[in-house]
Structure formats: C-alpha cells, structure tokens
N, C-alpha and C. Protein backbone atom coordinates (compact mmCIF):
# COMPACT_ATOMS: atom_id res chain seq x y z
N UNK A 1 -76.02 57.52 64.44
CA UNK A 1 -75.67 56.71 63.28
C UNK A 1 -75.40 55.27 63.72
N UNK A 2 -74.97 54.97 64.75
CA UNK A 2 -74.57 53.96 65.38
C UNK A 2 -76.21 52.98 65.52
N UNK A 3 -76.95 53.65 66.02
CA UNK A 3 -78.22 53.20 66.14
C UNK A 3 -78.79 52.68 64.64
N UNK A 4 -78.43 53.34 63.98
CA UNK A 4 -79.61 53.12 62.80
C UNK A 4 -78.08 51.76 62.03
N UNK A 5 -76.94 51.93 62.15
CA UNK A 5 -76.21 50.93 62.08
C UNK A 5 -76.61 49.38 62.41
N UNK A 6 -77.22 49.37 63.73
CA UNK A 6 -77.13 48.46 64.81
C UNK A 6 -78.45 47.99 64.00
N UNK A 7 -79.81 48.85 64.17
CA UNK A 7 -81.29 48.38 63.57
C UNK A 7 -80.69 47.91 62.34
N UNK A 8 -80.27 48.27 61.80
CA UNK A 8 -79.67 47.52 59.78
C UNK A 8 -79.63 46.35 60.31
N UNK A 9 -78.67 45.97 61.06
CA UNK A 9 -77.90 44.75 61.11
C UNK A 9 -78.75 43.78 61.89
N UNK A 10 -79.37 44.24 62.73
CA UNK A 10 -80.60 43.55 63.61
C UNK A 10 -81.90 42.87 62.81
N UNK A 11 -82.06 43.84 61.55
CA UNK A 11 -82.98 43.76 60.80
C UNK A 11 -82.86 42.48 59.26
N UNK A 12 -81.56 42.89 59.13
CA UNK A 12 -80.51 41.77 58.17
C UNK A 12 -80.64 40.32 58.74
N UNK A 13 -80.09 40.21 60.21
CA UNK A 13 -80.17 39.05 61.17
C UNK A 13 -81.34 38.15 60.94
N UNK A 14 -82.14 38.85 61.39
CA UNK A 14 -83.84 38.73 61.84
C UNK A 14 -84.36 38.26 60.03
N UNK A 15 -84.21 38.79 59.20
CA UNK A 15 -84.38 38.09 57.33
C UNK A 15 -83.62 37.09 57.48
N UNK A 16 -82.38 37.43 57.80
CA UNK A 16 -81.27 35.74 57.30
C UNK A 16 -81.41 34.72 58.16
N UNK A 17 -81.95 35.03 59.47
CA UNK A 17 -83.00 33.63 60.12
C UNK A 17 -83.95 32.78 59.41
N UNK A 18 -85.27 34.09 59.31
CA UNK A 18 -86.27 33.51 58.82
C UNK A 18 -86.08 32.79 57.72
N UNK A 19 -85.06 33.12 56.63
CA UNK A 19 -84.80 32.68 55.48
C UNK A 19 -84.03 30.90 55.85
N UNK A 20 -83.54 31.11 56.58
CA UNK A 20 -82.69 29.74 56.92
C UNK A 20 -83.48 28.33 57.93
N UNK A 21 -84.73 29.42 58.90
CA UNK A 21 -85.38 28.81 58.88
C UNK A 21 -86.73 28.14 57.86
N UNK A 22 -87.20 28.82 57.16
CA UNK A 22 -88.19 28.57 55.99
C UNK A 22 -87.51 27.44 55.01
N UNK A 23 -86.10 27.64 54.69
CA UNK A 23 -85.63 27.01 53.72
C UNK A 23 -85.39 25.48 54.40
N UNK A 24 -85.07 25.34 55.94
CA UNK A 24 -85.31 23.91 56.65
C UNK A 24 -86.09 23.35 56.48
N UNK A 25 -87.36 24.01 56.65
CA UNK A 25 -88.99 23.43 56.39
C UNK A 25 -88.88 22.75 55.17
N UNK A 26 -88.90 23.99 54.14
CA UNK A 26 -88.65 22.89 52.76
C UNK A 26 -87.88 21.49 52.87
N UNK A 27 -86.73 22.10 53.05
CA UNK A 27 -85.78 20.70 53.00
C UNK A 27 -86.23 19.54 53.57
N UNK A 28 -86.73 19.47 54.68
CA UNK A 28 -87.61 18.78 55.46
C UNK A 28 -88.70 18.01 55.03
N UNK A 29 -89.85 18.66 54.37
CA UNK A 29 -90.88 18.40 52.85
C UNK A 29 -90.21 17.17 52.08
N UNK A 30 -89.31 18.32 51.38
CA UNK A 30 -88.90 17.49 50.26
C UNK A 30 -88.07 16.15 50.72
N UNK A 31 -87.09 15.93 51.58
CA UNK A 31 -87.01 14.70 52.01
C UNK A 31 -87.89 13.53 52.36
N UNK A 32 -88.95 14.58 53.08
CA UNK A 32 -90.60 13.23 53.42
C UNK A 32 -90.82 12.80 52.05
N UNK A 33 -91.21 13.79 51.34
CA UNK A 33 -91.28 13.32 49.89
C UNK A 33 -90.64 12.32 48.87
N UNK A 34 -89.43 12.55 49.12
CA UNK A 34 -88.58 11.61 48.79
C UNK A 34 -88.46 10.53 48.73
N UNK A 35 -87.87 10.29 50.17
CA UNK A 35 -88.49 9.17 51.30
C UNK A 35 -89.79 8.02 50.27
N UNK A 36 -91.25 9.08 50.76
CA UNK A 36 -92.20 7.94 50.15
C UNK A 36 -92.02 8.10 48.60
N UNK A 37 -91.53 8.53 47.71
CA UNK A 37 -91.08 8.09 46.82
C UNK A 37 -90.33 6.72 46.02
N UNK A 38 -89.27 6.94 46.82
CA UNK A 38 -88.72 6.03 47.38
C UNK A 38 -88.96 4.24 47.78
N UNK A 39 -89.83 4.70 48.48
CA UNK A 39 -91.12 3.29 48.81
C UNK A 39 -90.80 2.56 47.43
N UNK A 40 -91.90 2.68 46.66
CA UNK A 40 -92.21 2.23 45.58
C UNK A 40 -91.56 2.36 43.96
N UNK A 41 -90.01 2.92 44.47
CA UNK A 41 -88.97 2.70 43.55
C UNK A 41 -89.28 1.52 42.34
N UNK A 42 -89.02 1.26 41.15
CA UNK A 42 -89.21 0.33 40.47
C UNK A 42 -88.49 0.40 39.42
N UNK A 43 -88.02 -0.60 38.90
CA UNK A 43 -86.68 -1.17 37.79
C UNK A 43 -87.54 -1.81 36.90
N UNK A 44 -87.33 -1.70 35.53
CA UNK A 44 -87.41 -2.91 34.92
C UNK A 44 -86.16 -3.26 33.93
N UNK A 45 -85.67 -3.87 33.26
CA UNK A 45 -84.63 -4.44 33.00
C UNK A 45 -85.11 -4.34 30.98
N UNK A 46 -83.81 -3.32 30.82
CA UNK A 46 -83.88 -3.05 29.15
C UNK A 46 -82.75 -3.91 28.65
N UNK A 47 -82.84 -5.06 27.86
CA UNK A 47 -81.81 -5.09 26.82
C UNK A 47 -81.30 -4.84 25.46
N UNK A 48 -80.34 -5.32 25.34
CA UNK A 48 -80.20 -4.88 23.74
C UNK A 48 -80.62 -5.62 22.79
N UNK A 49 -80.42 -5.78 21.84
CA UNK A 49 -80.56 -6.66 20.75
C UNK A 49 -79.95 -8.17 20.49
N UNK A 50 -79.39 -8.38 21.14
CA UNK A 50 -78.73 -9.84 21.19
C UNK A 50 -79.24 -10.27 22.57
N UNK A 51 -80.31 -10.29 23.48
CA UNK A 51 -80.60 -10.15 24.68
C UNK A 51 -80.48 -12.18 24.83
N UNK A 52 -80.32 -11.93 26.03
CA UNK A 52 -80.11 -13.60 26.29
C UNK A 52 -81.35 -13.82 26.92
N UNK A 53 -82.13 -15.44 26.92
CA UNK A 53 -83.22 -15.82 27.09
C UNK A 53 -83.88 -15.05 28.26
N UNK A 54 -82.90 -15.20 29.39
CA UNK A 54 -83.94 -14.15 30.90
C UNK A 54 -83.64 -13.07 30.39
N UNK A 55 -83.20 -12.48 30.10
CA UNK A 55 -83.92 -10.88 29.65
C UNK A 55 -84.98 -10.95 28.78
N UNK A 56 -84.89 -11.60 28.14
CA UNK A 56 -86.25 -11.53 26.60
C UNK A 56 -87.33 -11.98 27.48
N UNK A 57 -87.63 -12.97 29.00
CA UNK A 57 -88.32 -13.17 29.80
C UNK A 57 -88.85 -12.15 30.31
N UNK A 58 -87.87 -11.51 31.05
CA UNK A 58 -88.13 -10.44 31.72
C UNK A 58 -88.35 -8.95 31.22
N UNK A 59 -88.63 -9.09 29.93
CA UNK A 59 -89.16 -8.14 28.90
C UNK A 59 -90.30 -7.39 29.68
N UNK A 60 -90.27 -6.20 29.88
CA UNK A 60 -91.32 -5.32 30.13
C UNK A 60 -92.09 -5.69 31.72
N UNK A 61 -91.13 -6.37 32.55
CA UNK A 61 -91.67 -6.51 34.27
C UNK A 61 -91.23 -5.64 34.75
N UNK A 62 -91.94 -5.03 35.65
CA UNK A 62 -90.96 -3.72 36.67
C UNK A 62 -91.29 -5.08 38.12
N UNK A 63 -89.97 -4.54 38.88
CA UNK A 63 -89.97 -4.98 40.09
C UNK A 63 -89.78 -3.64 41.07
N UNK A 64 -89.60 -3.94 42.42
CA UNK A 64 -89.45 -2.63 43.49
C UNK A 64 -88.13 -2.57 43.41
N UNK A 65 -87.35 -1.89 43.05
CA UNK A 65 -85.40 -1.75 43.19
C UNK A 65 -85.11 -2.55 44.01
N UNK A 66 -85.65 -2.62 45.32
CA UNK A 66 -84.76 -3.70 46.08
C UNK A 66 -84.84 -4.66 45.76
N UNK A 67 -85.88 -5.47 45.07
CA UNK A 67 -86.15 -6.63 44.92
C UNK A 67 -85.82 -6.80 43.43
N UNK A 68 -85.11 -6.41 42.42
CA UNK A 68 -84.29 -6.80 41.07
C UNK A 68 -83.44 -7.53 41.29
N UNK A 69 -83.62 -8.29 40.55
CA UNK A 69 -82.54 -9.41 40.10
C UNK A 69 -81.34 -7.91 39.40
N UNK A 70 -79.80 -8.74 40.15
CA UNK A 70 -78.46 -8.20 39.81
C UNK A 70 -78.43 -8.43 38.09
N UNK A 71 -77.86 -7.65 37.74
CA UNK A 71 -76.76 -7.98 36.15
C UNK A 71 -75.76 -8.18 36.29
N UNK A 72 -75.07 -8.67 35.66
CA UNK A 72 -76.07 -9.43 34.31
C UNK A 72 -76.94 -10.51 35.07
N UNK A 73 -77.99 -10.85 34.36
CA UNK A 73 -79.14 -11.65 35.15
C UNK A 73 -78.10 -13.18 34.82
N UNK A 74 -78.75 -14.02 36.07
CA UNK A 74 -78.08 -15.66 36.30
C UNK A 74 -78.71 -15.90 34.90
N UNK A 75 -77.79 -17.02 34.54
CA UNK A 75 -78.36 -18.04 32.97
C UNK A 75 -77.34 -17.17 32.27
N UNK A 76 -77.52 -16.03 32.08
CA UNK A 76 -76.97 -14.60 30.89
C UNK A 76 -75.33 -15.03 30.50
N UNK A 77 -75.70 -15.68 29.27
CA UNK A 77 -74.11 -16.25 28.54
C UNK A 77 -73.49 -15.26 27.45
N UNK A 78 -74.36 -13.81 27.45
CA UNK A 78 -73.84 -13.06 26.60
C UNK A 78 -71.77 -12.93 26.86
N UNK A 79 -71.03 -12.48 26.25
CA UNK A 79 -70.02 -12.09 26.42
C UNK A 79 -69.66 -10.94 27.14
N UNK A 80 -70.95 -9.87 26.98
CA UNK A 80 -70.82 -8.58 27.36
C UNK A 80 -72.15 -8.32 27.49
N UNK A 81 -72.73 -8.02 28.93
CA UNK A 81 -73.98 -8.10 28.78
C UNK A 81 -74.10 -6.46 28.90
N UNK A 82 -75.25 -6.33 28.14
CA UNK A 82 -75.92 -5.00 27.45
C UNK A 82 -77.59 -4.43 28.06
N UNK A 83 -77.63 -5.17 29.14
CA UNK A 83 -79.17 -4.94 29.82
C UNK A 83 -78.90 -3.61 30.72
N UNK A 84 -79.81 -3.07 30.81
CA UNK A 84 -79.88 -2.13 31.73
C UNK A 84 -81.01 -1.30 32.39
N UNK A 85 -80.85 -1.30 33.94
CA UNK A 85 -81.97 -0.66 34.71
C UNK A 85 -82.92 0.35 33.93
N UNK A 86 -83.91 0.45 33.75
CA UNK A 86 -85.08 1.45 33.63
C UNK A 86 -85.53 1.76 34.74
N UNK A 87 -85.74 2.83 35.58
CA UNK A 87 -86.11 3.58 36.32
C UNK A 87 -87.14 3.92 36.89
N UNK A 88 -88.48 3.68 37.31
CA UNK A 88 -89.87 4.36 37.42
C UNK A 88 -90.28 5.06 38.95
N UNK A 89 -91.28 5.77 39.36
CA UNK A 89 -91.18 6.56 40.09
C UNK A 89 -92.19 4.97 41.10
N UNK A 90 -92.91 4.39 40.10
CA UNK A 90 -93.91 3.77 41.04
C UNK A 90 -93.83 1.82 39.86
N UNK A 91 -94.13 1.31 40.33
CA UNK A 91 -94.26 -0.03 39.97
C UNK A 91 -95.24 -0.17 39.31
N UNK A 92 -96.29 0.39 39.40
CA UNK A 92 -97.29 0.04 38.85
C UNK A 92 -97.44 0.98 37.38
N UNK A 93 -98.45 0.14 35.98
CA UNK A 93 -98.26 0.76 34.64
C UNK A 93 -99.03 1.79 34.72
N UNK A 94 -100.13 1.67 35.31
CA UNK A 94 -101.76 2.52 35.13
C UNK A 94 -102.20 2.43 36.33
N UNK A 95 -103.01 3.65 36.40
CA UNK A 95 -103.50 4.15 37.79
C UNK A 95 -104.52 3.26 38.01
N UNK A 96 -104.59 2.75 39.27
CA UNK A 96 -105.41 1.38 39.46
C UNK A 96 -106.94 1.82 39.60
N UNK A 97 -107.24 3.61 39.19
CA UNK A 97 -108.66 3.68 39.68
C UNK A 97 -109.01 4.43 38.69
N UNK A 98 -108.44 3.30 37.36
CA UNK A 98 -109.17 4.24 36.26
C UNK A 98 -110.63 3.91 35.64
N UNK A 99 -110.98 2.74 36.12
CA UNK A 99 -112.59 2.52 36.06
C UNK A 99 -113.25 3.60 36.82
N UNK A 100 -113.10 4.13 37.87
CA UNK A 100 -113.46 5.40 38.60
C UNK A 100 -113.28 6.49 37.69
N UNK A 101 -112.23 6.90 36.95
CA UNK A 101 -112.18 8.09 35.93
C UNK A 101 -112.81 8.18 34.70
N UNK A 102 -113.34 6.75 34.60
CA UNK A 102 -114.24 6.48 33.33
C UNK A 102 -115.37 6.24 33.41
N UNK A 103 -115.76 6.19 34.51
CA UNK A 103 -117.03 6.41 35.16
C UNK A 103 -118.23 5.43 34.31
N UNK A 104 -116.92 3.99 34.74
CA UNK A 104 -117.39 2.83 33.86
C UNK A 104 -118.44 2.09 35.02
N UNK A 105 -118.61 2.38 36.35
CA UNK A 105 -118.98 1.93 37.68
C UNK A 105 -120.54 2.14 37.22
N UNK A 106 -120.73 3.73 36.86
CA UNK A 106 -122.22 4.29 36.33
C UNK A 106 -122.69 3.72 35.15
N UNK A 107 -122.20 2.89 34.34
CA UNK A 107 -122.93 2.03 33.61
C UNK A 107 -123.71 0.67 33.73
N UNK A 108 -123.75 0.41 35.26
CA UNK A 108 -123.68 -0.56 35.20
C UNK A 108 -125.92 -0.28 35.79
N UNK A 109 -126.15 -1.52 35.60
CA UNK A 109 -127.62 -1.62 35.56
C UNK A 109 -127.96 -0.78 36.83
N UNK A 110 -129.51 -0.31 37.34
CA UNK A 110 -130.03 -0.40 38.37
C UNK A 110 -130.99 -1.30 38.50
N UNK A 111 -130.70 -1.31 39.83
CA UNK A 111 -131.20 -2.56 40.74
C UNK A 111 -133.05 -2.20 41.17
N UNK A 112 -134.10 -3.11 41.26
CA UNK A 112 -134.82 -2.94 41.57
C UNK A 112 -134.86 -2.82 43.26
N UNK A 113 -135.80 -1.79 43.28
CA UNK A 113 -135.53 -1.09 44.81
C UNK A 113 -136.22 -2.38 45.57
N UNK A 114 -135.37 -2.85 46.66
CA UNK A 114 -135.45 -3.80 47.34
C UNK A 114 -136.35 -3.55 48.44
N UNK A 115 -135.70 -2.15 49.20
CA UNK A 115 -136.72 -1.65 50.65
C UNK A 115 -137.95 -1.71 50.56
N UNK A 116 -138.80 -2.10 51.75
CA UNK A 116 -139.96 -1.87 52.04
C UNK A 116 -140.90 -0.98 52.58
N UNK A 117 -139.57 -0.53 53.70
CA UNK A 117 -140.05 0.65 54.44
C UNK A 117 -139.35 1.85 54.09
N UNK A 118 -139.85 3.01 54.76
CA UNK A 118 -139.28 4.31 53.83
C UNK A 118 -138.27 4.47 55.01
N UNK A 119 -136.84 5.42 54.70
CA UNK A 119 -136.02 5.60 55.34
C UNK A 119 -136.18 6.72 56.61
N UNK A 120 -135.24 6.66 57.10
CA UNK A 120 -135.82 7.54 58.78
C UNK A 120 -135.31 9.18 58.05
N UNK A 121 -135.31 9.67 57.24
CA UNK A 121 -135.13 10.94 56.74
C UNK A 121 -136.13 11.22 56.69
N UNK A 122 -136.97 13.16 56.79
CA UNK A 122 -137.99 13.23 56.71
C UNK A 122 -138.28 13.65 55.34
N UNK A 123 -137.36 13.35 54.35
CA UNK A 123 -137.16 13.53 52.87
C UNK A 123 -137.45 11.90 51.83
N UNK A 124 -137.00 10.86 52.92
CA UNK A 124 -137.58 9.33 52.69
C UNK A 124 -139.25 9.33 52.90
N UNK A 125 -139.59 10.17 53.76
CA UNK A 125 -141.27 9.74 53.94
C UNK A 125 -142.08 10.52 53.20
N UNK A 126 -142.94 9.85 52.93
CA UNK A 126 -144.18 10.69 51.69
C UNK A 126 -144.77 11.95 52.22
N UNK A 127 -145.21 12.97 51.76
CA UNK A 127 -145.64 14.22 52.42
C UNK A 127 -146.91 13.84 52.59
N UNK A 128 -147.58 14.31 53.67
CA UNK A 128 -148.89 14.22 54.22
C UNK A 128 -149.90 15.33 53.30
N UNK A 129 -149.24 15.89 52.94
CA UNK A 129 -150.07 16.78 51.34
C UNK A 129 -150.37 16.04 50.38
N UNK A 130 -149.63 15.22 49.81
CA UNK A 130 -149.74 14.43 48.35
C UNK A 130 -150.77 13.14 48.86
N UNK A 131 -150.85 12.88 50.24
CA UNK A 131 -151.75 11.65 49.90
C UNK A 131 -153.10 12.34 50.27
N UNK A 132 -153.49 13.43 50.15
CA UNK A 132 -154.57 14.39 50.12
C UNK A 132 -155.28 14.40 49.04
C-alpha cells in the first residue's frame, strides 16, 4: 500500500510540474505579446462639450502614449477640465494595406510586353512542335 501511496504522489508531482511548467510558457507568450503591444500604444484626447480651443484642435489625433501632451492640455482655461485619454491598441485608423485587400493594385492597366528575348525557363521558349 505504501507503494501504490508513493506512485499516487509521484504521479500528482510529475502533473503539478508539468502544469506549472506549461502555464510559465504561457505567461511568457503573453508578456512578449504585451510588450509589442505596447510599442504602439496610442491616446487620443476626448473632450467634453465646453472643450477649450487645443482640444477642439486636437479633435480626433491619436499620438503613441508616450508622446501625449499632459492634461489638461497648455492654453486650456477651462475651470475644470473635462478631456480625457482614449485608448487604442495601435496608432494607426486603417490597415495601411487595404489597397492590397481590395485588390485595387489589379486594376490597374497592362503594360505592353517590353522583352525581346524569351526567358531562360523552358516554359518561356516556344515549343519546337508549334513552329512545325
């Protein structure tokens, strides 16, 4: 009994490792992740309805978090200023390769074939059948 005691507990061990190691890995991941997340942090600056001139400026700019201007923004003569951080994962509005997803690139004219000579593929050169 002692034996099959000992294998339990050996066997328990040997799970609550693997488990503690596997769950490092993750943790590990998700920090890299983070991390470049992180990178490209971005703010843009919401106000309220009485917004003072640099905010109504700075209407709808995202910057990188580190690089935001503090609040209340300089100039800002409100009494109580009412602006506040907006959040984004990335700075940018739209994915910069959406002419690629619209497959606006393939509209564009073709070119008259310039080459003279046929290419070094033996799929570029004319078959010795067809000029038969």
């Amino acid at each position: 009994m002692e034996e099959t005691a000992f294998f339990g507990l050996l066997a328990a061990s040997v799970l609550m490792g693997a488990l503690v190691l596997h769950r490092r890995k993750e943790t590990r991941e998700e920090a890299r992740l983070r991390r470049e997340k992180l990178v490209f942090h971005a703010v843009s600056i919401k106000s309220g309805n009485e917004a003072c001139q640099a905010a109504q400026y700075l209407k709808g700019v995202r910057f990188l978090a580190q690089e935001a201007p503090g609040l209340p923004l300089p100039g800002c003569h409100a009494a109580e200023c009412t602006c506040v951080y907006v959040h984004y994962d990335d700075r940018r509005f739209h994915n910069r390769r959406d002419v690629y997803m619209n497959k606006v690139y393939l509209a564009a004219e073709v070119e008259v074939e310039r080459r003279h000579e046929a290419g070094r593929r033996k799929t570029d050169r004319p078959s010795l059948q067809a000029a038969h």
